[in-house]
Protein backbone atom coordinates (compact mmCIF):
# COMPACT_ATOMS: atom_id res chain seq x y z
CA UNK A 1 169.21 325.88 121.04
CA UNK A 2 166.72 324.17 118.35
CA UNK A 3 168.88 322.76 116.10
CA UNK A 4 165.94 322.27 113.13
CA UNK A 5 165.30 326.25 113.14
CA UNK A 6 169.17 326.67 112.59
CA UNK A 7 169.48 329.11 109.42
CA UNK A 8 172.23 326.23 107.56
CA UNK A 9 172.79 328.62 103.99
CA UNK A 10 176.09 329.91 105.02
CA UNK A 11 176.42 332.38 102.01
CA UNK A 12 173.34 334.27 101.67
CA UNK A 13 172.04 335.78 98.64
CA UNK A 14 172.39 339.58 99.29
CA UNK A 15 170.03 341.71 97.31
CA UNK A 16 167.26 344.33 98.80
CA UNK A 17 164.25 342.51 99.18
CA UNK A 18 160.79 344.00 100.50
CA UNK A 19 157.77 342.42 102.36
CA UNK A 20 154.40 343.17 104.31
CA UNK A 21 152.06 341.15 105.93
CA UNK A 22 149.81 341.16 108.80
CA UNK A 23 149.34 339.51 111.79
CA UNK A 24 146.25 339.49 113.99
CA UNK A 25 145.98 339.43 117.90
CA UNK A 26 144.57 336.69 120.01
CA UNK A 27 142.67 336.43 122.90
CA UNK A 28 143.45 333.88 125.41
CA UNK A 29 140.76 332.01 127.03
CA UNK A 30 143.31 330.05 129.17
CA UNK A 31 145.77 332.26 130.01
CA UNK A 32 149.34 332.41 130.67
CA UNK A 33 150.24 333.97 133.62
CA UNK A 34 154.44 333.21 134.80
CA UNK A 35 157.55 332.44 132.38
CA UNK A 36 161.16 331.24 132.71
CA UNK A 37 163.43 332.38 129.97
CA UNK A 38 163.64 332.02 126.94
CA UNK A 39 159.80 332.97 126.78
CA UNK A 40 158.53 329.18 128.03
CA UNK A 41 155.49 329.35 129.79
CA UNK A 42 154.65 327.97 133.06
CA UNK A 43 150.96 326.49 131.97
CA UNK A 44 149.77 325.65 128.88
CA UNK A 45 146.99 328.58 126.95
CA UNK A 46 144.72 328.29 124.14
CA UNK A 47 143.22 331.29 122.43
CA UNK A 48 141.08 332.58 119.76
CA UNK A 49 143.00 333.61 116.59
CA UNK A 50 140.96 337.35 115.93
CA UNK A 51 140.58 338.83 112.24
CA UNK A 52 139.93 342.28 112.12
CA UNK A 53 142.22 343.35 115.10
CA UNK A 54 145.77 342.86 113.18
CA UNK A 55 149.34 344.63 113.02
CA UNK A 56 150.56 345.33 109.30
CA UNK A 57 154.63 345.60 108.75
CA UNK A 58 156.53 346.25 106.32
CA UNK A 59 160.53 345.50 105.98
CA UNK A 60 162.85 346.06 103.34
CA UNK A 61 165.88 344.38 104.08
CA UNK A 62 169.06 346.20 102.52
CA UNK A 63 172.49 344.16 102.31
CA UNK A 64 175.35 345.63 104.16
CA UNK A 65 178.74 345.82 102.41
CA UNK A 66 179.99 343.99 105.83
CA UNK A 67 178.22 341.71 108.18
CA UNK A 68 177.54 343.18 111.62
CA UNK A 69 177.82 341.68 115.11
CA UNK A 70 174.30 342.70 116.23
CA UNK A 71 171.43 343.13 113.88
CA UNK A 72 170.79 347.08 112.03
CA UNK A 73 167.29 348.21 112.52
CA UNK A 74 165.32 351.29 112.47
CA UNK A 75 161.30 351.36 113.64
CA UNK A 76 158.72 353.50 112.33
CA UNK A 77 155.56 352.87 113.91
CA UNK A 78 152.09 354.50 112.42
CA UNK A 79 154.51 357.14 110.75
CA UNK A 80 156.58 357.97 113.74
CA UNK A 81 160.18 356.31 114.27
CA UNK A 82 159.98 355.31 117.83
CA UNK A 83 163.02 354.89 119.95
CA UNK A 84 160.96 353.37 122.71
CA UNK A 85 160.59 350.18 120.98
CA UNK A 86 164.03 349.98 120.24
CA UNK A 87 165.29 347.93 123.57
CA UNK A 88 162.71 345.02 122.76
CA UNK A 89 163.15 344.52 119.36
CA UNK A 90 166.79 344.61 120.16
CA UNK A 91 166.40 342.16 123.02
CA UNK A 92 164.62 339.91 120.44
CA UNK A 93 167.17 340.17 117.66
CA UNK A 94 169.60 339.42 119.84
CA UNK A 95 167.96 335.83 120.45
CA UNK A 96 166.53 335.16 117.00
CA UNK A 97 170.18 335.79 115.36
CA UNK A 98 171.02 332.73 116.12
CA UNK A 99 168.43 331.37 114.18
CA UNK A 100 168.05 333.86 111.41
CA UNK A 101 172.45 334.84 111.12
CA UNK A 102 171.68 336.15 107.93
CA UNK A 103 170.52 339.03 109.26
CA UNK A 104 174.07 340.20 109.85
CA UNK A 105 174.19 340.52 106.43
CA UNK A 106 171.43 343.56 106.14
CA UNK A 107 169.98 346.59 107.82
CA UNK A 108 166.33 346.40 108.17
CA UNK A 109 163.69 349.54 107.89
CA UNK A 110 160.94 348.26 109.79
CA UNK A 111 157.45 350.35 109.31
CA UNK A 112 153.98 348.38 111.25
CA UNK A 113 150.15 349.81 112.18
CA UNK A 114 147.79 349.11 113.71
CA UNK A 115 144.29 348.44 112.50
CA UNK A 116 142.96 348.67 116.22
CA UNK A 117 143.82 351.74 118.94
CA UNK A 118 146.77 351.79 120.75
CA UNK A 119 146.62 350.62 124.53
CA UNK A 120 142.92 349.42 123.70
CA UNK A 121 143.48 346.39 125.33
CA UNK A 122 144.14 344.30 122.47
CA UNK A 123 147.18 342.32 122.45
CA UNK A 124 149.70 344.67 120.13
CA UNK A 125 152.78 342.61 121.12
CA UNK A 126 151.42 339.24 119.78
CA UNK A 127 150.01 340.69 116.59
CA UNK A 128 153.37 343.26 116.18
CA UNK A 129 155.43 340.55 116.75
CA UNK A 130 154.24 337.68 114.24
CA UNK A 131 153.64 340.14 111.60
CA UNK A 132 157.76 341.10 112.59
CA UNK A 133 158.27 336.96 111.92
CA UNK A 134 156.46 336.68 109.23
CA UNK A 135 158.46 339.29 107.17
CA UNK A 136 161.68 337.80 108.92
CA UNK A 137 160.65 334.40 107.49
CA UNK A 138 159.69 335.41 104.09
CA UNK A 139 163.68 336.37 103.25
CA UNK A 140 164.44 333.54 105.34
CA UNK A 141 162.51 330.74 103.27
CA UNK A 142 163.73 333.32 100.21
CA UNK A 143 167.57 332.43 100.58
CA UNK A 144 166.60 328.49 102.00
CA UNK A 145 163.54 327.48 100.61
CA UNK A 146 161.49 325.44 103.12
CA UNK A 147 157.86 323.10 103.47
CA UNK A 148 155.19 325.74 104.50
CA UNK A 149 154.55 323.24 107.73
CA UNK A 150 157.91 324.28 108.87
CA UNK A 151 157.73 328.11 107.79
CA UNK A 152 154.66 327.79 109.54
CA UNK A 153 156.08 326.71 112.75
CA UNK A 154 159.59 328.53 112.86
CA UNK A 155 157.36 331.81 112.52
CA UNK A 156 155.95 330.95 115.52
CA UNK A 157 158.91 329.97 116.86
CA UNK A 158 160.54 333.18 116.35
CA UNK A 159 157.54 334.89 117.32
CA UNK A 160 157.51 333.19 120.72
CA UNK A 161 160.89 334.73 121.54
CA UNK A 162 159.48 338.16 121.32
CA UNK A 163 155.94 338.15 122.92
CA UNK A 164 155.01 334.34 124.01
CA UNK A 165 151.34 335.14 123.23
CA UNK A 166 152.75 336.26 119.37
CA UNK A 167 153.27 332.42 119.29
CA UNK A 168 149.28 332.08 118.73
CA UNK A 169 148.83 334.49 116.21
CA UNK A 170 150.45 332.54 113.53
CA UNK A 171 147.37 330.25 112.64
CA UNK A 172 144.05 330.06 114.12
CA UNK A 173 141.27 329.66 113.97
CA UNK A 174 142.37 328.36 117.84
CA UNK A 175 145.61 328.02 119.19
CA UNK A 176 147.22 326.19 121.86
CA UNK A 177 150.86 326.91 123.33
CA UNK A 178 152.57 325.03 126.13
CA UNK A 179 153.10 321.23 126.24
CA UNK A 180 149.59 319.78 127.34
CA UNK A 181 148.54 316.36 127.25
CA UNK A 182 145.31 317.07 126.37
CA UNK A 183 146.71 318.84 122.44
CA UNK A 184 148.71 316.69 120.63
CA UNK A 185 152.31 317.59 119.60
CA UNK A 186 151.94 320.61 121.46
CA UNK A 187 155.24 322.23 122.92
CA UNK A 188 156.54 325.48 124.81
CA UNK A 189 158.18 326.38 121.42
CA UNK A 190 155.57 326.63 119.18
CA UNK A 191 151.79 326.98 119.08
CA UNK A 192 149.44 324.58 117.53
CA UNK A 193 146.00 324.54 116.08
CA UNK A 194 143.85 322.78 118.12
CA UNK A 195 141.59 319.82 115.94
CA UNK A 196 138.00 319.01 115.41
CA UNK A 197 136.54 321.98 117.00
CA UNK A 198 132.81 322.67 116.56
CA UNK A 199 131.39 324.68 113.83
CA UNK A 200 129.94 327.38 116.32
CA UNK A 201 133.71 328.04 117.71
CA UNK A 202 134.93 328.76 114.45
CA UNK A 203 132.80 331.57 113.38
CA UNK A 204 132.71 333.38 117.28
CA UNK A 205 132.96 336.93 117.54
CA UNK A 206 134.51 339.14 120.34
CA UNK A 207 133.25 342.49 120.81
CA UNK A 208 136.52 344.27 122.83
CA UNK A 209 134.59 346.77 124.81
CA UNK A 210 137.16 349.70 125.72
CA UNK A 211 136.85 350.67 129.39
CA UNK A 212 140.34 352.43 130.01
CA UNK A 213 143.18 353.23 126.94
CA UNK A 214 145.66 354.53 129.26
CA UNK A 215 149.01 353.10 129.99
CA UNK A 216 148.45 350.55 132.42
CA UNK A 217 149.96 350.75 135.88
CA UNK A 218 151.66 347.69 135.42
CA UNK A 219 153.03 345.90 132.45
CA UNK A 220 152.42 342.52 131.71
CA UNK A 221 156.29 341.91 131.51
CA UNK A 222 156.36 342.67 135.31
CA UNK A 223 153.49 340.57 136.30
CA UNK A 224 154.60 337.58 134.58
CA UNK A 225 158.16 338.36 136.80
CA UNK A 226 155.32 338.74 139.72
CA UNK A 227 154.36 335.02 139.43
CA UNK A 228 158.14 333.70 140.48
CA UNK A 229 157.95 334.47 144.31
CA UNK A 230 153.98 334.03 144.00
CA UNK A 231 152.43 332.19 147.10
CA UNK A 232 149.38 330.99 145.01
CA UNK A 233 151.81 330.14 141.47
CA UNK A 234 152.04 326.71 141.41
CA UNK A 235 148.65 325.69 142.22
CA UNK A 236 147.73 328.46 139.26
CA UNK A 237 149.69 327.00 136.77
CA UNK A 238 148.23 323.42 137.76
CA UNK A 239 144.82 325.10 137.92
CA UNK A 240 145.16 325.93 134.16
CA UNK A 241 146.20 323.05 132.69
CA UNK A 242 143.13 321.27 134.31
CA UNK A 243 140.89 323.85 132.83
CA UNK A 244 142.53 323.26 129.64
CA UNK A 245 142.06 319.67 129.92
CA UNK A 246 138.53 320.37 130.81
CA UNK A 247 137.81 322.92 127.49
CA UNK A 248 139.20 320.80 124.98
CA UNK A 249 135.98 318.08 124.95
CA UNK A 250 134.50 321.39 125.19
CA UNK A 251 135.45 323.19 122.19
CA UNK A 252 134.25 320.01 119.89
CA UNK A 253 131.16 319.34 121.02
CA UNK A 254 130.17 322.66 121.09
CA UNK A 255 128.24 322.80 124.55
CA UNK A 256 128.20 326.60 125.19
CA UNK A 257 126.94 325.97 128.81
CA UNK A 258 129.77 324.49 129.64
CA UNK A 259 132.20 326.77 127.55
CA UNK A 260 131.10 329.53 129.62
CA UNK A 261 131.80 329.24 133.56
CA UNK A 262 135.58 327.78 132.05
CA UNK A 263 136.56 330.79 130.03
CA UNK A 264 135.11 333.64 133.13
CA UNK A 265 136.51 331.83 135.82
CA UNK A 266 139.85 331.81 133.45
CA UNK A 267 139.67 335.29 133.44
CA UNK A 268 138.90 335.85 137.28
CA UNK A 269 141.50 333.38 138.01
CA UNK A 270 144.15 336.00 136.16
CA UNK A 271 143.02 339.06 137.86
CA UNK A 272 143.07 337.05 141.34
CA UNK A 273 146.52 336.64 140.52
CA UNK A 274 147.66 339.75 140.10
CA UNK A 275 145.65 341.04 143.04
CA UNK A 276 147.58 338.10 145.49
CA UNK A 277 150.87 338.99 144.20
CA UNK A 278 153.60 341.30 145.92
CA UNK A 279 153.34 343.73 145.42
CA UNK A 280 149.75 343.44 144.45
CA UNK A 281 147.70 345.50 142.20
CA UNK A 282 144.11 345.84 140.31
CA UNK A 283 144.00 346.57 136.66
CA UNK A 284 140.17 346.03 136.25
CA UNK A 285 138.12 349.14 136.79
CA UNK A 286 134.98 350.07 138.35
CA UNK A 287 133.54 350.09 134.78
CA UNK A 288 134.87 346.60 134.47
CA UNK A 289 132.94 345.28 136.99
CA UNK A 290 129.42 347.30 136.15
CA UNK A 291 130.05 345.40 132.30
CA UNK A 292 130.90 341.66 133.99
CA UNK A 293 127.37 342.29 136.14
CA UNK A 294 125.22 343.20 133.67
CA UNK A 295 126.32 340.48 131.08
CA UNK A 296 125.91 338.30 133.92
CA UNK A 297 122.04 340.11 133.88
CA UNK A 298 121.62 340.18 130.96
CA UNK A 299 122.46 336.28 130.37
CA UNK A 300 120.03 334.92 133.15
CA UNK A 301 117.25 336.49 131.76
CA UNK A 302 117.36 336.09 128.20
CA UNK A 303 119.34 332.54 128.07
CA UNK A 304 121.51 334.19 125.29
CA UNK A 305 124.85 332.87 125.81
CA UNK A 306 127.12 335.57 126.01
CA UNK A 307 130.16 335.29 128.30
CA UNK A 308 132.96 337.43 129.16
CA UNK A 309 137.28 337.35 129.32
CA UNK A 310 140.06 339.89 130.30
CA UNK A 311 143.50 340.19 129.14
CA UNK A 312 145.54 341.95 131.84
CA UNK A 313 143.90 345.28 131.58
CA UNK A 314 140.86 346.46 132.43
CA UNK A 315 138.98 346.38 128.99
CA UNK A 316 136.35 343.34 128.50
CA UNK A 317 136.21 340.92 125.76
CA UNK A 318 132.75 339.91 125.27
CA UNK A 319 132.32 336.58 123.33
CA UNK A 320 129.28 335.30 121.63
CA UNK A 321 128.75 332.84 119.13
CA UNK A 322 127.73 334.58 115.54
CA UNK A 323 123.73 333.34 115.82
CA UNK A 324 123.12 335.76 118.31
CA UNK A 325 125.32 338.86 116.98
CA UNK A 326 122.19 341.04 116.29
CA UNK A 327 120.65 340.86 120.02
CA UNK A 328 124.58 340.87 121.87
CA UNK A 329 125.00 343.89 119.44
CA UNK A 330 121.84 345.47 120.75
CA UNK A 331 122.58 344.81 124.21
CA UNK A 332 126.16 346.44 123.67
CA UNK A 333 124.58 349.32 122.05
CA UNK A 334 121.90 350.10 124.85
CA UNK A 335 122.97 348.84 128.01
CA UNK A 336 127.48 348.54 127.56
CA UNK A 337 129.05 351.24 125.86
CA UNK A 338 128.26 353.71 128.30
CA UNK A 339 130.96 351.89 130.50
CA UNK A 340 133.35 352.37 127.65
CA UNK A 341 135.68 355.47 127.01
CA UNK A 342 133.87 357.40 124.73
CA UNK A 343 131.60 354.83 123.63
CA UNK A 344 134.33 353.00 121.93
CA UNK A 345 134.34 349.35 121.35
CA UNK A 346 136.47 347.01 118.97
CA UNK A 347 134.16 344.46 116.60
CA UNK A 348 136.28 341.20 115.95
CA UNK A 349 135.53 337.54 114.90
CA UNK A 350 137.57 334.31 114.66
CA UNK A 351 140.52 334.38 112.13
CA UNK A 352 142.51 332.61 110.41
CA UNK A 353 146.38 334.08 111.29
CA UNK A 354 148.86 335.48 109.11
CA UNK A 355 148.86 336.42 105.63
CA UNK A 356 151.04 338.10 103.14
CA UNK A 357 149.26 341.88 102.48
């Protein structure tokens, strides 16, 4: 238990209170890929903070005559109440209460969106999840005021413990969880911003190109599970960290030629993964693979430097720095989206993290 994220006001002030804010995704470029609980990960990631692709909640917090022994929710999600979500958020209250036991003290009506679609392949728990902190930490800094450096990092904190990605959407505009030698005072409990990264990181965009929205055949919670009997795991979780180490330097002096092989290997690397596990299984797509070839075309012959990352799932990330938006967006247009369900795709940027709506 983290002592400093203990909630120490014993005799909260109980009055309905009501907050929203938003949250955006992330997209790892070094992933994550194994866990031990409570949510500490096995290697240390960094990821883009996005902008556009964000969850908004709401939750009014309503005092309770007498305090409960497990937290009082309800969950409405884009209008519908949703029992499925139920068993996670409960799993999560029941390890943030002992952080947050003022919660006890209220039922909470929790109501989030979406600004992106469902199962698109953008990461809905990390954005759902710190948007879910952030309104947890607004009472919370309410009833015991606090610095914003530590509201800051307790949201993250508390994010962590529901979706260990969530722990990266807090700030941005790039984030780095896991202890790392290579980021100061970073830590499996909290994200931190990474420093002194060059101006052409900060203003990259990520066009999510969407290949397959169906329910994928296996969930990420399982294939982090995957990783504890995993022949290859400790060699991948020393296999990140190096390419972390190796980014960093990276990331400030802004060489894009050698940003690129790092980040697609990172990707390949996760999928490789998955496929070596037991039991094994492929969440790319034949689609998948006709998009990673012809960016890989397209970039030889033009010397544009557009590059490519997955999340576990089959849709594509494509990342290019802002300079060259008009011909990426072209090349999207004429020669990618026909790989995509119904033409969709997902236009995002670097962001900034959370912020009160």
């Amino acid at each position: 238990m983290e002592q400093r994220f203990i909630f120490k006001n014993r005799k909260p002030r109980l009055d309905v209170f009501h907050t929203v804010w938003q949250a955006p995704s992330n997209i790892a470029l070094i992933k994550y890929w194994g866990k031990t609980a409570p949510q500490l990960p096995k290697n240390a990631s960094l990821s883009f903070t996005l902008s556009d692709a964000f969850t908004q909640t709401a939750v009014t917090f309503k005092p309770l005559k007498t305090p409960t022994e497990t937290v009082s929710f309800r969950i409405v999600f884009e209008g519908e109440e949703k029992p499925s979500f139920r068993p996670k958020l409960e799993t999560f209250f029941e390890q943030i209460v002992l952080y947050q036991s003022f919660l006890l003290h209220y039922t909470l009506e929790i109501s989030s969106h979406n600004t992106f679609p469902h199962s698109s392949g953008i990461a809905s728990s990390a954005s759902s999840m710190a948007a879910l902190a952030a309104c947890l930490m607004d009472l919370e800094a309410q009833l015991s005021p606090m610095s914003e450096d530590l509201k800051k990092e307790k949201t993250s904190f508390l994010a962590r413990l529901g979706s260990g990605s969530a722990s990266r959407s807090i700030q941005g505009p790039m984030m780095a969880w896991g202890a790392h030698e290579a980021i100061p005072h970073s830590s499996d409990l909290v994200a931190v911003g990474v420093d002194a990264i060059h101006p052409v990181f900060q203003s990259y965009c990520d066009t999510i190109l969407l290949v397959d929205k169906g329910q994928k055949q296996v969930s990420s919670t399982l294939g982090h599970q995957l990783m504890h009997n995993h022949p290859y795991a400790e060699q991948r979780f020393a296999q990140a960290n190096r390419q972390l180490k190796n980014l960093v330097p990276v990331l400030q002096s802004g060489d894009l030629d050698a940003f690129i092989p790092i980040v697609e290997k990172e990707a390949l690397d996760l999928h490789a993964m998955m496929m070596t596990s037991d039991p094994y299984f492929i969440l790319m797509q034949p689609n998948t693979l006709h998009i990673i070839q012809a960016i890989w075309s397209f970039r030889t012959k033009t010397n544009i430097p557009v590059c490519f990352t997955l999340d576990a799932g089959a849709n594509v990330h494509v990342l290019y720095p802002k300079n060259v938006a008009k011909e990426v967006m072209a090349f999207i247009e004429s020669d990618l989206l026909s790989f995509c369900e119904n033409r969709q795709c997902v236009h995002d940027r670097v962001g900034v993290g959370i912020k009160k709506a």
